[in-house]
PDB file of N, CA and C in Angstrom:
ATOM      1  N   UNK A   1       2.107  -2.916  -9.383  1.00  0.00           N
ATOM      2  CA  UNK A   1       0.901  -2.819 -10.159  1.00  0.00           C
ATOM      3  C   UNK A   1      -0.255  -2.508  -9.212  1.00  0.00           C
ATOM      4  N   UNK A   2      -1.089  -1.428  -9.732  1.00  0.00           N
ATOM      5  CA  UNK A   2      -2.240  -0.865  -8.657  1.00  0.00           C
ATOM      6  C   UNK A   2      -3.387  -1.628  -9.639  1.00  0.00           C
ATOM      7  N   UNK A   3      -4.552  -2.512  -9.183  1.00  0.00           N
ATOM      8  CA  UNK A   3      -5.531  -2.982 -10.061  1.00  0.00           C
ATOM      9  C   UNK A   3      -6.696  -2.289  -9.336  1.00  0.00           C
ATOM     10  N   UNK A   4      -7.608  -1.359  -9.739  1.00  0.00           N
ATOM     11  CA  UNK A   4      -8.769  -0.924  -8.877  1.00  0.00           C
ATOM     12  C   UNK A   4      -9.812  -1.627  -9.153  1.00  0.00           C
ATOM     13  N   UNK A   5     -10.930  -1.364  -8.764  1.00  0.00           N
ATOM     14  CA  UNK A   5     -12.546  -1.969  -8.696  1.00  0.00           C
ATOM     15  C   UNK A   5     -13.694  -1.003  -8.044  1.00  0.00           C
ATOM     16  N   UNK A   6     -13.669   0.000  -9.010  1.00  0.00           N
ATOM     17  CA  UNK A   6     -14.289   1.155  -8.293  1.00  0.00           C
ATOM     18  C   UNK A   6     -15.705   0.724  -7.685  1.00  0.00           C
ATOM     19  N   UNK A   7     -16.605   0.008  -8.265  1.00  0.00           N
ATOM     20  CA  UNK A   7     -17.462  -0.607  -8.041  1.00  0.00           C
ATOM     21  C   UNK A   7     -17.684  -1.112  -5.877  1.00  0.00           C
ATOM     22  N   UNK A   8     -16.123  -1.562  -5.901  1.00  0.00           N
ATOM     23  CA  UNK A   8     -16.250  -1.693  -4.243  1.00  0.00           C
ATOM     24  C   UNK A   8     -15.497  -1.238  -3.556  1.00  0.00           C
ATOM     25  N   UNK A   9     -15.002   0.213  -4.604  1.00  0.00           N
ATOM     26  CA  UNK A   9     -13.961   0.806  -4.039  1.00  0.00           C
ATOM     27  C   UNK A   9     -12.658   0.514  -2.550  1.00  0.00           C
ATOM     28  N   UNK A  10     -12.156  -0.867  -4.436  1.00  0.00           N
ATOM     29  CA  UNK A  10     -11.063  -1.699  -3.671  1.00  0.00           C
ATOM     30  C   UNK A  10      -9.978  -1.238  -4.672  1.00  0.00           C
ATOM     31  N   UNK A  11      -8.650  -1.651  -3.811  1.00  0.00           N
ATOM     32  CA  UNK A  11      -7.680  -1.526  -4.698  1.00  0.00           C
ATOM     33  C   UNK A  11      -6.785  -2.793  -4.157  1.00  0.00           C
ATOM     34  N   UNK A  12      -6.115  -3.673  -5.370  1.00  0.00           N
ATOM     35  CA  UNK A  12      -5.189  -4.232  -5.317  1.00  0.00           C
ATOM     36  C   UNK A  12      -3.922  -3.827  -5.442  1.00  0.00           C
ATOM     37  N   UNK A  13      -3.013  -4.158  -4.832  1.00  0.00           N
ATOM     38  CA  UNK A  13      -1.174  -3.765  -4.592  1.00  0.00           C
ATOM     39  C   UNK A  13      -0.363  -4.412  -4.798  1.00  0.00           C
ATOM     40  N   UNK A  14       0.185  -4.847  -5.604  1.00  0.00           N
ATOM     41  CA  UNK A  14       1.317  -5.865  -6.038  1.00  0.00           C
ATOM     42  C   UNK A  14       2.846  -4.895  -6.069  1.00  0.00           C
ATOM     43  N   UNK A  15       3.302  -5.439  -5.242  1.00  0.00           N
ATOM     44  CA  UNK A  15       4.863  -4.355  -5.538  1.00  0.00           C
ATOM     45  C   UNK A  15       6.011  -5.308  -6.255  1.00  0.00           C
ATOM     46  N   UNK A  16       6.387  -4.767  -7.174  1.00  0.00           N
ATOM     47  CA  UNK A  16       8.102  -5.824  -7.211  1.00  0.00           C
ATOM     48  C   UNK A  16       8.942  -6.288  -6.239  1.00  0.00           C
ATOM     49  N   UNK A  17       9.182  -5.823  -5.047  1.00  0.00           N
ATOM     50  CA  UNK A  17       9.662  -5.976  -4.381  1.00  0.00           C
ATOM     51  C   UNK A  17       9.447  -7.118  -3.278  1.00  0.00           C
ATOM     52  N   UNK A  18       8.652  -7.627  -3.548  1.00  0.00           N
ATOM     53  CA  UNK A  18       7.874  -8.735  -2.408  1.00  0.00           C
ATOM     54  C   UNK A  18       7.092  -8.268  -1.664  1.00  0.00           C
ATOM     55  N   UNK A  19       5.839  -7.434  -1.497  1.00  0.00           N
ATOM     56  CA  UNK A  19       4.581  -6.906  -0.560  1.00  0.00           C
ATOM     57  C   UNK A  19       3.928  -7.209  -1.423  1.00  0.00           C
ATOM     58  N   UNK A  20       2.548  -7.160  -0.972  1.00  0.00           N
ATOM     59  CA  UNK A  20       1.270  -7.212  -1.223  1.00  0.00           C
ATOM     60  C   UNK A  20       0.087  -6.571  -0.476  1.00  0.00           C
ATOM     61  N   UNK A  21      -0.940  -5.847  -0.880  1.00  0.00           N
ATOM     62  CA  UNK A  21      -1.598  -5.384   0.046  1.00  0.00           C
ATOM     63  C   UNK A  21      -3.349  -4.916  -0.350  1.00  0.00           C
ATOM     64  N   UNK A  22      -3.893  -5.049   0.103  1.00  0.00           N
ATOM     65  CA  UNK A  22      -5.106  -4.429  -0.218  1.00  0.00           C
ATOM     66  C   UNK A  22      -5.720  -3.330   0.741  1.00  0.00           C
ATOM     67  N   UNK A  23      -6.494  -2.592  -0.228  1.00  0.00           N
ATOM     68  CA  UNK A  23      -6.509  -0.910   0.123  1.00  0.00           C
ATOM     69  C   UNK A  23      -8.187  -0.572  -0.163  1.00  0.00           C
ATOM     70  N   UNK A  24      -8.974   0.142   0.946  1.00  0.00           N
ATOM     71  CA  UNK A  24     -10.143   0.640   0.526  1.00  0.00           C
ATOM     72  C   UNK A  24     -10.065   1.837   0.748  1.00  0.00           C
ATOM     73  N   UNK A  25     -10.826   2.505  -0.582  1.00  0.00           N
ATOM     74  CA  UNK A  25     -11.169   3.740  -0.441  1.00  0.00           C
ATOM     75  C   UNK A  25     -11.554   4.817   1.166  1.00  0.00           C
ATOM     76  N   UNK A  26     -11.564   5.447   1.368  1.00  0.00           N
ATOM     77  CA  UNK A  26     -11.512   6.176   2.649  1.00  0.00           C
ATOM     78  C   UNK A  26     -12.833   7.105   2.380  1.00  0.00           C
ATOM     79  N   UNK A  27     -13.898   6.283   3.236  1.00  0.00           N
ATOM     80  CA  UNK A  27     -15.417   6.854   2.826  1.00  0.00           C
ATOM     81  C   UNK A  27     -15.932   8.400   2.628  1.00  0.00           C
ATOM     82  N   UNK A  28     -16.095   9.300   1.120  1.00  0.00           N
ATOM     83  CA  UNK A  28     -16.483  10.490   1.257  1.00  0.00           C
ATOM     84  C   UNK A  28     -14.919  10.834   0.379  1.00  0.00           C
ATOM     85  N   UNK A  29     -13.755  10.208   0.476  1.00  0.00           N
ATOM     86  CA  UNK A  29     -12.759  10.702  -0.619  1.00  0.00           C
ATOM     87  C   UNK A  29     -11.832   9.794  -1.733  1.00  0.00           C
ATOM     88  N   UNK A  30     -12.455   9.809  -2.745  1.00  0.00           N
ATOM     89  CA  UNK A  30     -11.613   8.589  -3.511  1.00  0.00           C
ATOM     90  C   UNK A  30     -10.348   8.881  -3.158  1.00  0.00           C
ATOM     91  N   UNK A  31      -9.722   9.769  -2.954  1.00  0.00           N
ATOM     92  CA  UNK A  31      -7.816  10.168  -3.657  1.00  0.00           C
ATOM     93  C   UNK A  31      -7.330   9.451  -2.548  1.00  0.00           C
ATOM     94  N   UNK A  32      -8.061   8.919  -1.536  1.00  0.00           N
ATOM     95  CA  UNK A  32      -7.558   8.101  -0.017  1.00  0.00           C
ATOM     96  C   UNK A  32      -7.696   6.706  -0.031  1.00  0.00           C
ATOM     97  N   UNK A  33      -6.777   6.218   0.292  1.00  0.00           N
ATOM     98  CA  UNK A  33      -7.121   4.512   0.695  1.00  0.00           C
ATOM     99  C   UNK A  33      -5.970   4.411   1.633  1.00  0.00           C
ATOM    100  N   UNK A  34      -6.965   3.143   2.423  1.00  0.00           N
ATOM    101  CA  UNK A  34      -6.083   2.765   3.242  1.00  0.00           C
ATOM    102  C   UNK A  34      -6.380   1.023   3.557  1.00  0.00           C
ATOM    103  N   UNK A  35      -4.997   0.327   4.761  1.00  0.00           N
ATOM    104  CA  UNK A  35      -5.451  -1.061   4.165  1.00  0.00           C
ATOM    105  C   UNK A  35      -4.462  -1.983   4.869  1.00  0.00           C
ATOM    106  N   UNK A  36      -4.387  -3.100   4.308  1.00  0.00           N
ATOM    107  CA  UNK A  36      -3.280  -3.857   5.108  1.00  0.00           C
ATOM    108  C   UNK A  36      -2.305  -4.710   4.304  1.00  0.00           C
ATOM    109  N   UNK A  37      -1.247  -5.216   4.213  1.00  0.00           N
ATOM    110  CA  UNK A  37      -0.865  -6.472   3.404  1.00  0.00           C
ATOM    111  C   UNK A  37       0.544  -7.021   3.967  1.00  0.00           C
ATOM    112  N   UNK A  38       1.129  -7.535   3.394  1.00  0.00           N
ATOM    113  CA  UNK A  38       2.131  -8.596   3.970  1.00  0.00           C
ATOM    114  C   UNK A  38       3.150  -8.775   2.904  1.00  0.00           C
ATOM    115  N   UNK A  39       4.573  -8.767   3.164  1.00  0.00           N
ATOM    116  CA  UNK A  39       5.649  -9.379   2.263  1.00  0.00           C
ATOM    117  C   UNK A  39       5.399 -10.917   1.786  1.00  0.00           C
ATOM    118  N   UNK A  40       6.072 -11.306   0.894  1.00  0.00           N
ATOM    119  CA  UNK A  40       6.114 -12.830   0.175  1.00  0.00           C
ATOM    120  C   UNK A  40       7.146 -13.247   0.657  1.00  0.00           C
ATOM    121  N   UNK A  41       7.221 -14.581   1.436  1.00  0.00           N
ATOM    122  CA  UNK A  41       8.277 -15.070   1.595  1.00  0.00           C
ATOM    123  C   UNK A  41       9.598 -15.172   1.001  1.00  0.00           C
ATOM    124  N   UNK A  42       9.592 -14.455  -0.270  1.00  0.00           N
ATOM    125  CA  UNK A  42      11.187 -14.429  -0.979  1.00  0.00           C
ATOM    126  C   UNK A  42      11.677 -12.973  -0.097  1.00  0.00           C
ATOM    127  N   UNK A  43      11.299 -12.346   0.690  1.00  0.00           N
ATOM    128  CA  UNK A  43      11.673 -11.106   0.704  1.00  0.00           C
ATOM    129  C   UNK A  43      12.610 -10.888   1.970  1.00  0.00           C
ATOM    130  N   UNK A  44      13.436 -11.702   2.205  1.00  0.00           N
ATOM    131  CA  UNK A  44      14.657 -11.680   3.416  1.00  0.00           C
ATOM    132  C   UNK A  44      14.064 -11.352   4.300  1.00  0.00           C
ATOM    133  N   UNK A  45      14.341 -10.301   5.161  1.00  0.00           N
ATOM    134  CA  UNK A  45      14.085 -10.508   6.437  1.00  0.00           C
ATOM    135  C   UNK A  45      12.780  -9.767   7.292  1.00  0.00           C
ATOM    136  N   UNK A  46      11.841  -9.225   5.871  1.00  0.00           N
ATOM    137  CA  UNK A  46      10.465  -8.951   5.807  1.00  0.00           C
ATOM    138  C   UNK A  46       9.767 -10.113   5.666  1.00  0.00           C
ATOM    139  N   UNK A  47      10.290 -11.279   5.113  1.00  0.00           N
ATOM    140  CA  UNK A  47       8.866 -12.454   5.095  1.00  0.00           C
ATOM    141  C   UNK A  47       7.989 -12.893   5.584  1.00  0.00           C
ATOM    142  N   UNK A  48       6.883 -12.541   5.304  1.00  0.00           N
ATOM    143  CA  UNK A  48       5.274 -13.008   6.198  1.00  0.00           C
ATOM    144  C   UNK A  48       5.585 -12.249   6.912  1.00  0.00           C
ATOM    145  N   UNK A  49       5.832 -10.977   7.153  1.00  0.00           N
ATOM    146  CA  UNK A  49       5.797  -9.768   7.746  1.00  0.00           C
ATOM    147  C   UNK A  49       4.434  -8.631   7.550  1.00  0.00           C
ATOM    148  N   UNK A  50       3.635  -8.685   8.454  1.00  0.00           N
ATOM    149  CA  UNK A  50       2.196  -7.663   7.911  1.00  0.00           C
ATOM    150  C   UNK A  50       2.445  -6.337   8.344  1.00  0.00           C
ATOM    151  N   UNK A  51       1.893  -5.688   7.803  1.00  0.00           N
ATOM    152  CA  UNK A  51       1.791  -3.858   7.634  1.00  0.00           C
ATOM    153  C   UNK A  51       0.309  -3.574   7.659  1.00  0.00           C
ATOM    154  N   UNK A  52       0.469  -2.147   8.069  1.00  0.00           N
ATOM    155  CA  UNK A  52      -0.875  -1.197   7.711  1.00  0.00           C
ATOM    156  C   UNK A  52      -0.323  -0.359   6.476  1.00  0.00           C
ATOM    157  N   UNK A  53      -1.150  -0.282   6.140  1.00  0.00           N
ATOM    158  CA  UNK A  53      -0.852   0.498   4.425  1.00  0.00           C
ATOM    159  C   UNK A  53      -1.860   1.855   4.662  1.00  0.00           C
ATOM    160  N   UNK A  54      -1.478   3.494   3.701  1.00  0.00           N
ATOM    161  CA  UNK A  54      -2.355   3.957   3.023  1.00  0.00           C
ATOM    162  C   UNK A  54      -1.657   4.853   2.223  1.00  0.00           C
ATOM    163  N   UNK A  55      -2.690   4.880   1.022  1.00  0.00           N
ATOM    164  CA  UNK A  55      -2.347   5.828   0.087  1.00  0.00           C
ATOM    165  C   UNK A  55      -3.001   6.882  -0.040  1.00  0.00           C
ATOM    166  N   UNK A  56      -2.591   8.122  -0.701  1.00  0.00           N
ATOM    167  CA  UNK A  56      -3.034   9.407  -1.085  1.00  0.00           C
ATOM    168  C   UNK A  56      -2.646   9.740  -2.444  1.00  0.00           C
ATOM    169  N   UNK A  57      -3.487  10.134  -3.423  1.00  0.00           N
ATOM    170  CA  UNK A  57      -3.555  10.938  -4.640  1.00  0.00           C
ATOM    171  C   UNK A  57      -3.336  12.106  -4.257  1.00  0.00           C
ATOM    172  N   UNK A  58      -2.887  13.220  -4.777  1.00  0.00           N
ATOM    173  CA  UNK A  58      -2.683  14.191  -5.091  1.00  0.00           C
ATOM    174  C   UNK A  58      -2.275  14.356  -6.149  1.00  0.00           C
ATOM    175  N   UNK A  59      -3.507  14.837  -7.471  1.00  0.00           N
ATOM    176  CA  UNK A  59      -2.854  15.057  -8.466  1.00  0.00           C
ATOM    177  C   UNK A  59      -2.331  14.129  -9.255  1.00  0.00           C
ATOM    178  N   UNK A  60      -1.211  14.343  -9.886  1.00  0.00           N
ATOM    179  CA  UNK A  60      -0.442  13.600 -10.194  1.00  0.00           C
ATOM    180  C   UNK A  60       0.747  12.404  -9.993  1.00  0.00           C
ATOM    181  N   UNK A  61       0.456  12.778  -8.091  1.00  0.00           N
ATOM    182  CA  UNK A  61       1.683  12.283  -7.259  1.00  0.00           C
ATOM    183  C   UNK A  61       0.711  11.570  -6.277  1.00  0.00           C
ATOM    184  N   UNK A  62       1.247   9.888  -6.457  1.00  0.00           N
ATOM    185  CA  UNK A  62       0.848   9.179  -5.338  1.00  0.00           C
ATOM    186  C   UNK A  62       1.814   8.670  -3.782  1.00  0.00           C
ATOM    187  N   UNK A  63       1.075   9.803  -2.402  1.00  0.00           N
ATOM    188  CA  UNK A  63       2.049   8.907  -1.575  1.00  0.00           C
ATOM    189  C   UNK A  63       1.731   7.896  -0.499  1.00  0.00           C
ATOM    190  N   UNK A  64       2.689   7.056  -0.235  1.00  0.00           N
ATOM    191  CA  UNK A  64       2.049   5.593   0.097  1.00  0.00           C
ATOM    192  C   UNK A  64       3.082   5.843   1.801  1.00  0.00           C
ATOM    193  N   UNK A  65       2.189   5.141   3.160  1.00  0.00           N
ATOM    194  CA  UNK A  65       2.594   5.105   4.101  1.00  0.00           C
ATOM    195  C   UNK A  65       2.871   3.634   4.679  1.00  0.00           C
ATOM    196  N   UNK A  66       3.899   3.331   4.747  1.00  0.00           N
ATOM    197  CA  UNK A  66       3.376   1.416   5.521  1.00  0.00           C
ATOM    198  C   UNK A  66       3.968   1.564   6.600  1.00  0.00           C
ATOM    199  N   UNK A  67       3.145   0.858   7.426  1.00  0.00           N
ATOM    200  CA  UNK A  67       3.799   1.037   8.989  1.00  0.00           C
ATOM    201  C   UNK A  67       3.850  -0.976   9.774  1.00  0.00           C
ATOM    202  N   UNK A  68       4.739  -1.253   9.965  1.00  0.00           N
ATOM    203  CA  UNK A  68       5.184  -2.398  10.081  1.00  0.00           C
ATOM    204  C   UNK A  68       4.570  -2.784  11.588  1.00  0.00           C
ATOM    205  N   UNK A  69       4.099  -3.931  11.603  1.00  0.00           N
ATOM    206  CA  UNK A  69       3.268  -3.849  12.920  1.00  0.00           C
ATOM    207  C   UNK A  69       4.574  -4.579  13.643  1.00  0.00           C
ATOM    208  N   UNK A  70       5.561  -5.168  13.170  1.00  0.00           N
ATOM    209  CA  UNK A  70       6.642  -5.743  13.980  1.00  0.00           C
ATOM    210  C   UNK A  70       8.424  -4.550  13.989  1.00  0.00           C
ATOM    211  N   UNK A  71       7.840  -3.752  15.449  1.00  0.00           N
ATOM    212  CA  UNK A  71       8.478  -2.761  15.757  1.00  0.00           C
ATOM    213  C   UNK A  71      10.094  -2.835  14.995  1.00  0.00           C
ATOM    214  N   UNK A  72      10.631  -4.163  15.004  1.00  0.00           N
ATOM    215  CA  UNK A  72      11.738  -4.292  14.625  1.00  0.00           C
ATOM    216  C   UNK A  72      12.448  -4.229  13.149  1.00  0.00           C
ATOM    217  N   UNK A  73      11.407  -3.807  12.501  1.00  0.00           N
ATOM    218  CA  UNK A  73      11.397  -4.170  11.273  1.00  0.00           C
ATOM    219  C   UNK A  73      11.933  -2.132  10.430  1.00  0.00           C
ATOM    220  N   UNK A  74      11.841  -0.946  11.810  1.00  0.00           N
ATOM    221  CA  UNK A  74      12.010   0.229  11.307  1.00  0.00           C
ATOM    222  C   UNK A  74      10.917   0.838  11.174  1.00  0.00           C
ATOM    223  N   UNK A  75       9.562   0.844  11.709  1.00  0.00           N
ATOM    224  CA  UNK A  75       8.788   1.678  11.657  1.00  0.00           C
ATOM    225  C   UNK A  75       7.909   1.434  10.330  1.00  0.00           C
ATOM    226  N   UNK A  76       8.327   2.646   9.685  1.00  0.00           N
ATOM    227  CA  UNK A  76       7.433   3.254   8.332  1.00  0.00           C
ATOM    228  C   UNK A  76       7.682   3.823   7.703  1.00  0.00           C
ATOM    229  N   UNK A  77       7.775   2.665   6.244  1.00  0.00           N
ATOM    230  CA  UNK A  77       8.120   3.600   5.134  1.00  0.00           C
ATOM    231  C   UNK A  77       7.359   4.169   4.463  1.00  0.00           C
ATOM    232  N   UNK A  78       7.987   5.235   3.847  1.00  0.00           N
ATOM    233  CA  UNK A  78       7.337   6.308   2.710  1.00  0.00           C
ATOM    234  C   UNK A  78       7.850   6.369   1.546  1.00  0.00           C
ATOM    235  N   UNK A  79       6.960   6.415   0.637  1.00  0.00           N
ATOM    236  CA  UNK A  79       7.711   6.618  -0.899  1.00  0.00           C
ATOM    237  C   UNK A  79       6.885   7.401  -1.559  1.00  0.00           C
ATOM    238  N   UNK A  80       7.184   8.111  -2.965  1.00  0.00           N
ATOM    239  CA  UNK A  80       6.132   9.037  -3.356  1.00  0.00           C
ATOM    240  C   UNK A  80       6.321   8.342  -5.065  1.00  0.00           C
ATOM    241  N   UNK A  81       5.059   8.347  -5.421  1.00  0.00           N
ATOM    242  CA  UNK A  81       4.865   7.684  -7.107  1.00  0.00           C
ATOM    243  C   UNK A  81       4.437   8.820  -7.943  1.00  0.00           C
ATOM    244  N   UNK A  82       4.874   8.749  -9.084  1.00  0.00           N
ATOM    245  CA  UNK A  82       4.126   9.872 -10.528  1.00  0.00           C
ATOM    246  C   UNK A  82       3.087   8.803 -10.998  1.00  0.00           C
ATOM    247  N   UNK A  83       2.350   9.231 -11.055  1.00  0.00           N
ATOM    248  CA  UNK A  83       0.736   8.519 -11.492  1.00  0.00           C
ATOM    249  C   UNK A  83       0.742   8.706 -13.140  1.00  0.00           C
ATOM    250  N   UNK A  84       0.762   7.345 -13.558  1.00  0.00           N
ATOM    251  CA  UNK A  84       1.077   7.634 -15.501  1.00  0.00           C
ATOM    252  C   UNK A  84       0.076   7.597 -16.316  1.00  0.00           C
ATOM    253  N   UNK A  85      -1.316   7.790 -15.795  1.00  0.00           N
ATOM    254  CA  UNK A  85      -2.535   7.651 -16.045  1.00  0.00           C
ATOM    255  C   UNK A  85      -3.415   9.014 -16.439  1.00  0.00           C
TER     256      UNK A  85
END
């Protein structure tokens, strides 16, 4: 679930998966955010694990970068979303 607040051009990040993260706009382009957040302890062998986060709009297609600040964990994932809005 993405919750925005254009007002302080924030965004909230709730994933199913166990992350969490918060994201600010990238000053001069809404379709950008970027940000930080952390797995939930149910999430095996990510728990209380923090990341750098950012996202990009394009269109219709949102893609999201997380980069794991604990080298061991694989770097950085990527995934790409259809925006249903």
């Amino acid at each position: 679930m993405i919750a925005d607040n254009p007002e302080l051009q924030f965004y909230g990040v709730v994933a199913n998966n166990g992350w969490e993260a918060d994201l600010y706009w990238v000053k001069g382009d809404e379709g950008v955010s970027a940000g930080g957040g952390e797995w939930n302890d149910m999430a095996g062998g990510y728990a209380e694990q923090r990341f750098a986060i950012d996202m990009t709009r394009n269109e219709d297609r949102l893609f999201m970068r997380m980069t794991h600040y604990n080298p061991a964990l694989g770097g950085m994932v990527k995934a790409e979303y259809i925006c249903l809005d």
